[in-house]
Protein backbone atom coordinates (compact mmCIF):
# COMPACT_ATOMS: atom_id res chain seq x y z
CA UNK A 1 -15.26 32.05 -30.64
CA UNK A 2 -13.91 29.56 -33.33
CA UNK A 3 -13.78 25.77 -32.41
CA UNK A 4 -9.53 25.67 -32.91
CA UNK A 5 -9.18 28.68 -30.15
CA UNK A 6 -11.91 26.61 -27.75
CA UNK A 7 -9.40 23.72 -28.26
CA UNK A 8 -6.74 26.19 -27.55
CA UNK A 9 -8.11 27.33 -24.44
CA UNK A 10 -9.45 24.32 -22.91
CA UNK A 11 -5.82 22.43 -23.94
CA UNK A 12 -4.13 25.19 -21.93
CA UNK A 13 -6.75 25.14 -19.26
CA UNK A 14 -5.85 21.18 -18.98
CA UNK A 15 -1.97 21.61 -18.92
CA UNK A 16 -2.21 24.57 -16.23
CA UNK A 17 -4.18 22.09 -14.26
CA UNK A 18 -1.45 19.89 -14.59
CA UNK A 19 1.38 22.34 -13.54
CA UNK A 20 -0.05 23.08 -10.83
CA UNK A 21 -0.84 19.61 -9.44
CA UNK A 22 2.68 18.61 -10.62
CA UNK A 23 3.95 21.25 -7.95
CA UNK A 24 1.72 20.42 -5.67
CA UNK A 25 3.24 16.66 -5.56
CA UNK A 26 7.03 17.34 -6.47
CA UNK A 27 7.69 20.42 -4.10
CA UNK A 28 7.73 18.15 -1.03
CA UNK A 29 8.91 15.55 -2.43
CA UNK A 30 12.17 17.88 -3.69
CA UNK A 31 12.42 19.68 -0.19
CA UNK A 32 12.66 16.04 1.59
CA UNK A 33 15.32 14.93 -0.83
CA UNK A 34 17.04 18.08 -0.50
CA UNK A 35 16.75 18.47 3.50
CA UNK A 36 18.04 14.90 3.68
CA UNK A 37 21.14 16.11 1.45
CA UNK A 38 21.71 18.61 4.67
CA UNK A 39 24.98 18.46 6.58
CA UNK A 40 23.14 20.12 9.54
CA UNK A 41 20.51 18.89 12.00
CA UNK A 42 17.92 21.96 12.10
CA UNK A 43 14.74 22.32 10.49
CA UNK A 44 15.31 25.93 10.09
CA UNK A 45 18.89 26.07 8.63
CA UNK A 46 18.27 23.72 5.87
CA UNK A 47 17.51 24.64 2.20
CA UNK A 48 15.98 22.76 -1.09
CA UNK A 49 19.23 23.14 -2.55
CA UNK A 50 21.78 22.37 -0.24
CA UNK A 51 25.11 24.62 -0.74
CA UNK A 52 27.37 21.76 0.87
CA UNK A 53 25.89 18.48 0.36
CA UNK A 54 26.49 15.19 2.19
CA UNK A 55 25.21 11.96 2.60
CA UNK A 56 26.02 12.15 6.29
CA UNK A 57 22.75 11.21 7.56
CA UNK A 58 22.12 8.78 5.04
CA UNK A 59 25.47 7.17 6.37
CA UNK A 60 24.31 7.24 10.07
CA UNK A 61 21.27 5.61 9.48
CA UNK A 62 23.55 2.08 7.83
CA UNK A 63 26.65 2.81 10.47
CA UNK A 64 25.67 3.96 13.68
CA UNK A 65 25.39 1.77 17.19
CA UNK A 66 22.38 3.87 17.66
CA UNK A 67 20.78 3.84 14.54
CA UNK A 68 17.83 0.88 14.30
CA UNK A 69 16.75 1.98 11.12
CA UNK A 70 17.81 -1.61 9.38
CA UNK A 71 15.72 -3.36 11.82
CA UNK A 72 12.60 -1.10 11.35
CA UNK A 73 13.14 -1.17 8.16
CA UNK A 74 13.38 -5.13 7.99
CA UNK A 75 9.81 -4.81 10.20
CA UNK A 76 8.32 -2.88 7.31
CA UNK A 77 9.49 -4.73 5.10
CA UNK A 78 8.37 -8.30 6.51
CA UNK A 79 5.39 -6.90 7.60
CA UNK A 80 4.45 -5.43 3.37
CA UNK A 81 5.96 -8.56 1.73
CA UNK A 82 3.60 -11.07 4.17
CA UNK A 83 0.24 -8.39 3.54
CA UNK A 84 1.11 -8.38 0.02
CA UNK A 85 1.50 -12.28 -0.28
CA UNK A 86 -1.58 -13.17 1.53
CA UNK A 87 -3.95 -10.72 0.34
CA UNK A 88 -3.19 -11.40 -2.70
CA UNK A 89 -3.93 -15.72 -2.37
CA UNK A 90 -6.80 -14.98 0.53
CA UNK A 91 -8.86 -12.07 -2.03
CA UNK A 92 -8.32 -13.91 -5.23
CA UNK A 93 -10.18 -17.11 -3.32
CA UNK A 94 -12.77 -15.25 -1.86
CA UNK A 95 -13.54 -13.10 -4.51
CA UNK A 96 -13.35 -16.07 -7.19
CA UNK A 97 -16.22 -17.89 -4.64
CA UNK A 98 -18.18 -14.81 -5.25
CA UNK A 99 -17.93 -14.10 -8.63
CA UNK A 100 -18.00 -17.95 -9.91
CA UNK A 101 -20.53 -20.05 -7.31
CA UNK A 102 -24.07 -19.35 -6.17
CA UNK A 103 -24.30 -20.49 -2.76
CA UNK A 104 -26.65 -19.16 0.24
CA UNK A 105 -25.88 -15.87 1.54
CA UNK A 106 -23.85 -14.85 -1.10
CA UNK A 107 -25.71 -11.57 -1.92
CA UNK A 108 -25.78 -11.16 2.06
CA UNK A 109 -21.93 -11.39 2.16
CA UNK A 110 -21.27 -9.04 -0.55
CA UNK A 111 -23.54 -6.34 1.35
CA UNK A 112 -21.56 -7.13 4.19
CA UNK A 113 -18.65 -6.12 2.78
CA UNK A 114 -19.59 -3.28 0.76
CA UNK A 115 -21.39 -1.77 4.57
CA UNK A 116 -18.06 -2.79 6.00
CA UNK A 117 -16.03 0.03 3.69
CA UNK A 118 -18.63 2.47 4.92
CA UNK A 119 -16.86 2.84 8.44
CA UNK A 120 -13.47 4.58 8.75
CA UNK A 121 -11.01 1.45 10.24
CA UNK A 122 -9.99 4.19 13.37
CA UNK A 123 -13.82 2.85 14.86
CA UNK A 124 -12.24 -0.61 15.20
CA UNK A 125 -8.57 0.09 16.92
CA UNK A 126 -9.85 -0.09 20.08
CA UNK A 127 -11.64 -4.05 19.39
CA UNK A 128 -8.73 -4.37 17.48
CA UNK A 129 -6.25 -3.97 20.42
CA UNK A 130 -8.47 -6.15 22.88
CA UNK A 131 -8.70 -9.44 20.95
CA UNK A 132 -4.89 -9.20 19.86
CA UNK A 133 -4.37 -8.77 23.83
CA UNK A 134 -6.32 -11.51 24.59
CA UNK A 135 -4.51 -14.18 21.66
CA UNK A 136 -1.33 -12.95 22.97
CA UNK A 137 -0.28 -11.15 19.53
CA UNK A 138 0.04 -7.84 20.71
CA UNK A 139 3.22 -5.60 20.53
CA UNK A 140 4.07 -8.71 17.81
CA UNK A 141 4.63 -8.72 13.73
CA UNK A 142 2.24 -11.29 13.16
CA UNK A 143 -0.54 -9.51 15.18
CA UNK A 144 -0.35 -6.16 12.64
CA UNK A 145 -0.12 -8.71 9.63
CA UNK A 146 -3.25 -10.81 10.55
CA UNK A 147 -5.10 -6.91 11.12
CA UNK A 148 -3.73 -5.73 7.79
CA UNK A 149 -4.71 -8.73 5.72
CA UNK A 150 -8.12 -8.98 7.48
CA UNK A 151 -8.88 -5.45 7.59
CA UNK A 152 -8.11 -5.21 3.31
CA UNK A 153 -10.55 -8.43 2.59
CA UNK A 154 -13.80 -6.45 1.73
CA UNK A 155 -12.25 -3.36 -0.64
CA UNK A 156 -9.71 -6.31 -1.98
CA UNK A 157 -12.74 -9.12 -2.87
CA UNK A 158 -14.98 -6.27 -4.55
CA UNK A 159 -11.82 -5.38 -6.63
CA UNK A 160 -10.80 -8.22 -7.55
CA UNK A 161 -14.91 -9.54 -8.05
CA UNK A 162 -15.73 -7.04 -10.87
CA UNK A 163 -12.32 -8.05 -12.61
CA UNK A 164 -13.51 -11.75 -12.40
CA UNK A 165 -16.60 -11.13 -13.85
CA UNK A 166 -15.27 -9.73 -16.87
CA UNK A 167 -13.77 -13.03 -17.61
CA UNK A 168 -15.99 -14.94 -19.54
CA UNK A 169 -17.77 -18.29 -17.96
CA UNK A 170 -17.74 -20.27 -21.18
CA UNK A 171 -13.90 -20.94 -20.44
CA UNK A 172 -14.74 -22.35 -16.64
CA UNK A 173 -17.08 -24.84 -18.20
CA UNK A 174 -14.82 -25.63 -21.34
CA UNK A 175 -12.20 -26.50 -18.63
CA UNK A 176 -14.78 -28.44 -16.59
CA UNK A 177 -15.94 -30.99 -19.62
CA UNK A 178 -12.07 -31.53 -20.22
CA UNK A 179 -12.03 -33.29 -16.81
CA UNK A 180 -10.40 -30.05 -15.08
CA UNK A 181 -11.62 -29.56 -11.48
CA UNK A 182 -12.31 -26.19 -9.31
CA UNK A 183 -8.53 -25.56 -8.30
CA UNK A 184 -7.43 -26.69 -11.63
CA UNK A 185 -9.81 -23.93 -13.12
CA UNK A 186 -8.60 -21.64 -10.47
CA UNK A 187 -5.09 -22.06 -11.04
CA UNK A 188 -4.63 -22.17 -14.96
CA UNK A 189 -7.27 -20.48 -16.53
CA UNK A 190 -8.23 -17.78 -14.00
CA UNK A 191 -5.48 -16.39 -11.92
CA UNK A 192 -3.18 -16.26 -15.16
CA UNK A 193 -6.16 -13.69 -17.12
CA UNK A 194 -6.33 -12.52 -13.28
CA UNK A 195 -2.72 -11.15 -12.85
CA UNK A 196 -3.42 -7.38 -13.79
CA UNK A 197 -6.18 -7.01 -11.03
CA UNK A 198 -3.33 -8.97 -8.20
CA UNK A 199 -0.94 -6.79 -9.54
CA UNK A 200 -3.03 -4.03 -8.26
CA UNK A 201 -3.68 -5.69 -4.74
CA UNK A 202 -0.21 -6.61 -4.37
CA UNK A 203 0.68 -3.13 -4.40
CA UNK A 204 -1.26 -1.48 -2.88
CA UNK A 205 -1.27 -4.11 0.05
CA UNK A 206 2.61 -3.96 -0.01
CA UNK A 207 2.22 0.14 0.68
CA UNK A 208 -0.71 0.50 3.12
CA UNK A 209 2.21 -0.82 6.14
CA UNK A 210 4.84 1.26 4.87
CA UNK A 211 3.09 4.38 5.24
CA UNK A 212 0.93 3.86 7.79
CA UNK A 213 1.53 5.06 11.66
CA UNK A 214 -1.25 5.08 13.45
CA UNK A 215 -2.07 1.17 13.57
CA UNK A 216 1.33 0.16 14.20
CA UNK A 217 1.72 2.66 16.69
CA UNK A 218 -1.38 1.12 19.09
CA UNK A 219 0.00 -2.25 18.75
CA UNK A 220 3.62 -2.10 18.55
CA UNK A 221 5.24 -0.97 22.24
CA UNK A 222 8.95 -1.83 21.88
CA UNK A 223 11.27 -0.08 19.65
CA UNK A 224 12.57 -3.93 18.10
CA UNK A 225 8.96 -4.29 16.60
CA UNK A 226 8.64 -1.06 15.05
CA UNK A 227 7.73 -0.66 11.53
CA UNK A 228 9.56 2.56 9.82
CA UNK A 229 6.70 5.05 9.77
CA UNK A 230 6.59 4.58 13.41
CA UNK A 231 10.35 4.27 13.93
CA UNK A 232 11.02 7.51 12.00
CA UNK A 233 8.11 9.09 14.30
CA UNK A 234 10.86 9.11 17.11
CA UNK A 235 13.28 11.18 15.22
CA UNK A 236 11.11 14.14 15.76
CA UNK A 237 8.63 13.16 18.61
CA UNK A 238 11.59 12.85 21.75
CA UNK A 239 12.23 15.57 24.02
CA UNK A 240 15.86 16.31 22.19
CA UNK A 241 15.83 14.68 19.24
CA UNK A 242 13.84 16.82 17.00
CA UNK A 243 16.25 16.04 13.59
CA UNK A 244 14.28 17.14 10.59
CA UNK A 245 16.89 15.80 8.23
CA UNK A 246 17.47 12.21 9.71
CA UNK A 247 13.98 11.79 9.18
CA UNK A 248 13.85 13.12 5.84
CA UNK A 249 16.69 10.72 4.63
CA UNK A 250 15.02 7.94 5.85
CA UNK A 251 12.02 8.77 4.33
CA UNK A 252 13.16 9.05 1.52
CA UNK A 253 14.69 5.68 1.46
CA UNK A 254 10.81 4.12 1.69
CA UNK A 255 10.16 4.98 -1.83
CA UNK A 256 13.05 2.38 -3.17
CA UNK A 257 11.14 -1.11 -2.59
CA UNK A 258 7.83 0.57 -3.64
CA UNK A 259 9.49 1.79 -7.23
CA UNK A 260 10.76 -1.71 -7.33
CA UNK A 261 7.92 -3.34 -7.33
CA UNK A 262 5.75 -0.48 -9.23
CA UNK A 263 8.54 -1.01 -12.15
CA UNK A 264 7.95 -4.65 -11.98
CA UNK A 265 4.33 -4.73 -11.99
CA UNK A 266 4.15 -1.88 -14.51
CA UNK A 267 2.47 -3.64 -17.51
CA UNK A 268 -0.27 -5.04 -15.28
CA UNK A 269 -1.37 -1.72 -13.34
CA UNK A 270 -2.84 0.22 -15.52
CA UNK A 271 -5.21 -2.74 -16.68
CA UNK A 272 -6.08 -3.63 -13.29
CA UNK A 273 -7.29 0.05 -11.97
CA UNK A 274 -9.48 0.52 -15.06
CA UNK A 275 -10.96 -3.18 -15.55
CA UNK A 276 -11.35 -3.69 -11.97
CA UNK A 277 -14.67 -1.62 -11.09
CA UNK A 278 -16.26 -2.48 -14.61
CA UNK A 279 -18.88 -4.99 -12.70
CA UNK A 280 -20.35 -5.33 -8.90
């Protein structure tokens, strides 16, 4: 076999890879976009390419008395934007005390976390839901925000610790004989070559609520606190309201905020995931 038909073969072999992983990923996507597009309620009488569309449901989920998709949606939306912000400030301070300082039980704390990614977060709900019944934050915002942003320290600080380390020291102590102290170091020189890696926390911090049901769904009890993953859940879950396509539009309306922000943080992303695990 010549070297330019291997190339052939394994270029084609590569691109039917591709194809099929690209179906994989866009055939749901298109049947929940066109479901939502349904002017019917069923499961079973809707189609990928609707013959009549409408925007019916998408309208009932703004306009109607008995709609509180705004308000869940406001939930998520407070409850991404706070994980997000904090993750971001409390991981790029713990991770810079790791990467920069040599203090005792610093190789004991980075064990810790790296044992603490080990266990699935499921093993903890049940802790999880005592203490915030004890503090009084259950069935509350602030009670899932505090578990999110606690719960993402150890996978965030190892992230954001190899990036660190990839910055060279010599600029730390240039900064120091120039009079500059630790936050001043912190703050100009290191979370400005830092902003790829944060880029990447941000996001993914600002998706984990958006998606996620089964948290929210142990701590939140009344339908004002819910998030939209669990919100939506009710569309389908009560005894007569099993409506496919009302879920489907609203499902589809998650993906806006999160291609907001990818578009935004574009430029940093793709230097964050690859320069990010380069140290431990």
């Amino acid at each position: 076999m010549s070297a330019k038909l291997k190339n052939t073969l394994e270029l084609l072999g590569i691109y039917l890879i591709f194809g099929f992983m690209s179906i994989i990923i866009l055939y749901p996507l298109a049947w929940a976009f066109g479901m939502s597009l349904n002017e019917g309620s069923s499961l079973y009488s809707s189609s990928i390419i609707p013959e009549n569309w409408s925007l019916t449901h998408y309208q009932w989920l703004f306009t109607s008395p008995n709609s509180n998709y705004l308000n869940w949606y406001k939930n998520s939306m407070i409850v991404s934007g706070s994980n997000a912000i904090l993750s971001v400030i409390i991981t790029s301070l713990v991770a810079y005390a790791f990467s920069r300082y040599q203090f005792i039980g610093r190789k004991s704390g980075l064990y810790t976390f790296l044992i603490l990614q080990m266990f699935p977060s499921m093993m903890a709900m049940v802790a999880l839901y005592i203490l915030l019944n004890l503090v009084g934050l259950l069935d509350s915002l602030i009670g899932l925000i505090l578990i999110y942003v606690g719960g993402q320290i150890p996978f965030n600080a190892w992230l954001v610790k190899g990036y660190l380390d990839t910055i060279p020291r010599e600029l730390d102590e240039s900064a120091r004989i120039d009079g500059a102290g630790h936050l001043t170091v912190f703050f100009k020189i290191i979370m400005p070559l830092a902003k790829p890696i944060l880029a990447v926390v941000a996001l993914f911090n600002f998706m984990t609520p958006l998606f996620d049901f089964l948290l929210p769904s142990i701590i939140l009890h009344s339908q004002k606190n819910y998030t939209i993953a669990l919100g939506l859940y009710q569309f389908i879950n009560d005894q007569f309201s099993n409506n496919f396509v009302r879920f489907s539009a609203g499902a589809m309306l998650i993906a806006i905020p999160v291609a907001i922000i990818y578009l935004f943080l574009q430029k940093y992303l793709i230097t964050g995931l690859t320069a990010g695990g380069t140290k431990g």
